[in-house]
Protein backbone atom coordinates (compact mmCIF):
# COMPACT_ATOMS: atom_id res chain seq x y z
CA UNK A 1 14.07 225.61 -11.59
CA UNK A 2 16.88 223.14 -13.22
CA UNK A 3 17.80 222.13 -9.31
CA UNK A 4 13.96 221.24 -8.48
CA UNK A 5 12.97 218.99 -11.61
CA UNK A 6 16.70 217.55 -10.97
CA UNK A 7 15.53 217.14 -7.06
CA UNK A 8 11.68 215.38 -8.41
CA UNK A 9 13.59 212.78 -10.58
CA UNK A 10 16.23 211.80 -7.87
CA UNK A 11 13.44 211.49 -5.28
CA UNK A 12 10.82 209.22 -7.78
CA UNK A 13 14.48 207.00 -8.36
CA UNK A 14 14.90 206.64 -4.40
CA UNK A 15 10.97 205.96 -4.42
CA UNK A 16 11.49 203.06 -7.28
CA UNK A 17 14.15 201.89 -5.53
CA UNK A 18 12.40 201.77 -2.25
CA UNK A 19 9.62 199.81 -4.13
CA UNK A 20 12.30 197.28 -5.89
CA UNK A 21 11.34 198.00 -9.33
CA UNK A 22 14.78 199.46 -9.75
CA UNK A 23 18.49 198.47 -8.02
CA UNK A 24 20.52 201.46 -7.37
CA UNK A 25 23.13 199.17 -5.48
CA UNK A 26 23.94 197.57 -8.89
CA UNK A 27 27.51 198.66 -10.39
CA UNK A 28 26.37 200.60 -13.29
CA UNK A 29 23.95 202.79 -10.95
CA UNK A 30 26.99 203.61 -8.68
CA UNK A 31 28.96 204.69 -11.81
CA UNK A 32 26.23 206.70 -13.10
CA UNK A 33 25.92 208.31 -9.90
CA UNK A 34 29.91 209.29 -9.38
CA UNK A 35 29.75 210.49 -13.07
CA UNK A 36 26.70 212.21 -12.11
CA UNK A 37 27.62 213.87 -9.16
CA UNK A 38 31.23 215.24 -11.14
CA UNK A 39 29.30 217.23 -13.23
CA UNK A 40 26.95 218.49 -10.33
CA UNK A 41 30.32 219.81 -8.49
CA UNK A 42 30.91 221.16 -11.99
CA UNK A 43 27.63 223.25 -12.40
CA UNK A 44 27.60 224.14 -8.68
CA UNK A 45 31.56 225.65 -9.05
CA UNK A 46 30.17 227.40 -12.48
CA UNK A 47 26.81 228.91 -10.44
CA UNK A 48 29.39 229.86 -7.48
CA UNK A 49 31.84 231.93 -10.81
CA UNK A 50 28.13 233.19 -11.92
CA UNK A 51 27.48 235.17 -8.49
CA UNK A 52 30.86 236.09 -7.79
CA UNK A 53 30.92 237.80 -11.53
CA UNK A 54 27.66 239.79 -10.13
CA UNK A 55 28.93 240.70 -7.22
CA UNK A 56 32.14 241.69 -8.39
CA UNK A 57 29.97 244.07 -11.20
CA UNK A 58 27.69 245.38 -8.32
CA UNK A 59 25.00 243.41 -9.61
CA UNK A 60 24.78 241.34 -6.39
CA UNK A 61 21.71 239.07 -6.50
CA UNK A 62 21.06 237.03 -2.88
CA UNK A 63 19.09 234.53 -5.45
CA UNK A 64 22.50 233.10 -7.26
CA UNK A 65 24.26 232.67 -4.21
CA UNK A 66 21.39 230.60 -2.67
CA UNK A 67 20.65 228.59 -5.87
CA UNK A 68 25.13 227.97 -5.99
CA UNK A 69 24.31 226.85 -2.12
CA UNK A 70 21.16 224.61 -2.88
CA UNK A 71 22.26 222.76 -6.38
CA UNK A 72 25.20 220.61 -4.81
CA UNK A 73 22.34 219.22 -2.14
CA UNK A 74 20.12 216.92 -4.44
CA UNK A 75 23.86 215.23 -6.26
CA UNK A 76 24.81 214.57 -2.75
CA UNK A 77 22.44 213.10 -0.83
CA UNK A 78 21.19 211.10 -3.78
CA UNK A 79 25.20 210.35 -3.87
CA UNK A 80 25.43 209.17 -0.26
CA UNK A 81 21.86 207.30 -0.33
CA UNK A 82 23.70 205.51 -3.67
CA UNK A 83 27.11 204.57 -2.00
CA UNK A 84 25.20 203.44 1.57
CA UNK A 85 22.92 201.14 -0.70
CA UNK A 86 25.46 199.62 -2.63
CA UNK A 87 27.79 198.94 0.68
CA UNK A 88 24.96 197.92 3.04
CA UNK A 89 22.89 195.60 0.27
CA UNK A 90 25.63 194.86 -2.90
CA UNK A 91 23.71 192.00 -4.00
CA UNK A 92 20.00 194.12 -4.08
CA UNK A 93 19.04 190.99 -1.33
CA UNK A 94 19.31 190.93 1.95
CA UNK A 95 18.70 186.93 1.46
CA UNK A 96 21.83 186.85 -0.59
CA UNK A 97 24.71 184.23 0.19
CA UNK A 98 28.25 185.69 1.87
CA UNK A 99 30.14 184.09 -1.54
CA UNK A 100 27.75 186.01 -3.70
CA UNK A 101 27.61 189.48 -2.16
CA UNK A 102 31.68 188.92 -1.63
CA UNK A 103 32.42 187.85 -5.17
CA UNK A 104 29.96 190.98 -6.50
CA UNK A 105 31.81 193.19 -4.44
CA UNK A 106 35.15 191.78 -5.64
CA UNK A 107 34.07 192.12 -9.25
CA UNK A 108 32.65 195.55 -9.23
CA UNK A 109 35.52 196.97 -6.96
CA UNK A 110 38.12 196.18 -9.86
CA UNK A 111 36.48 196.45 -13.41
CA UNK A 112 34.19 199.65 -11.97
CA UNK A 113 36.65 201.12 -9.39
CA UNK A 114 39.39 201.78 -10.80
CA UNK A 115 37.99 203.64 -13.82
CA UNK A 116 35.42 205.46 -11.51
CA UNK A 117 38.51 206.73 -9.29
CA UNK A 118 40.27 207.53 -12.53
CA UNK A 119 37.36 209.58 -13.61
CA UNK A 120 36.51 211.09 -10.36
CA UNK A 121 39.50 212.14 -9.11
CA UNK A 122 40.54 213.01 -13.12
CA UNK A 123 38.05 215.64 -13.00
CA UNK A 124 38.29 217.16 -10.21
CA UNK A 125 41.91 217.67 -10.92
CA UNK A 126 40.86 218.97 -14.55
CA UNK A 127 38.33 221.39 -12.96
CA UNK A 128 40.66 222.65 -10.22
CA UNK A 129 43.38 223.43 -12.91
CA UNK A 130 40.83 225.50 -15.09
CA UNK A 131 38.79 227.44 -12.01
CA UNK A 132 42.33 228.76 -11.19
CA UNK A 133 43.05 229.90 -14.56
CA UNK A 134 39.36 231.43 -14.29
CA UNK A 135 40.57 233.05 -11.39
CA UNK A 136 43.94 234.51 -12.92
């Protein structure tokens, strides 16, 4: 149920996006969405724990391992529809000048990347190191 309301409010943000009331492409969306799609990796890797525990206590349910498969789907396309906006449009304009949408890029690529990457890739690390001691 979580994965479907989750679903309905990424769709009605691509829909207001579509419409131009908001900019995904802008810098703080894109960070929002990396932070946001970390902790949908997270919950998908703690659903995928959830079904192996019921298998593994013959309690085998077919619905946990489709709603593990199905919750990483909404974080990434929403993802992906985020990072193809942001590259395609950076300014939010298509009528935007080359000095504009190559100074915005500049910008956000060093005060957002770098922290993004460190967060990103920070987390995964973090949650690779603890599934494995799960897993011992």
């Amino acid at each position: 149920m979580s994965i479907l309301v989750i679903a309905l409010v990424l769709a009605a943000l691509v829909a207001l996006d579509v419409k131009g009331k908001v900019d995904l492409s802008h810098p703080v969306w894109v960070f929002l969405t990396a932070a946001g799609y970390f902790a949908a990796v997270v919950y998908t890797a703690f659903l995928f724990l959830l079904a192996l525990a019921e298998t593994l206590t013959d309690h085998a349910n077919i619905g946990s391992w489709l709603a593990a498969a199905v919750s990483i789907l909404p974080g990434t396309l929403f993802g992906l529809y985020v990072l193809f906006r942001a590259n395609l449009f950076p300014m939010g304009r298509r009528n935007a000048t080359l000095r504009r949408k190559t100074r915005r890029i500049l910008d956000c690529g060093l005060i957002l990347g770098i922290p993004i990457q460190t967060i990103v890739v920070g987390g995964y690390l973090f949650v690779a190191v603890v599934m494995q001691q799960a897993f011992d």
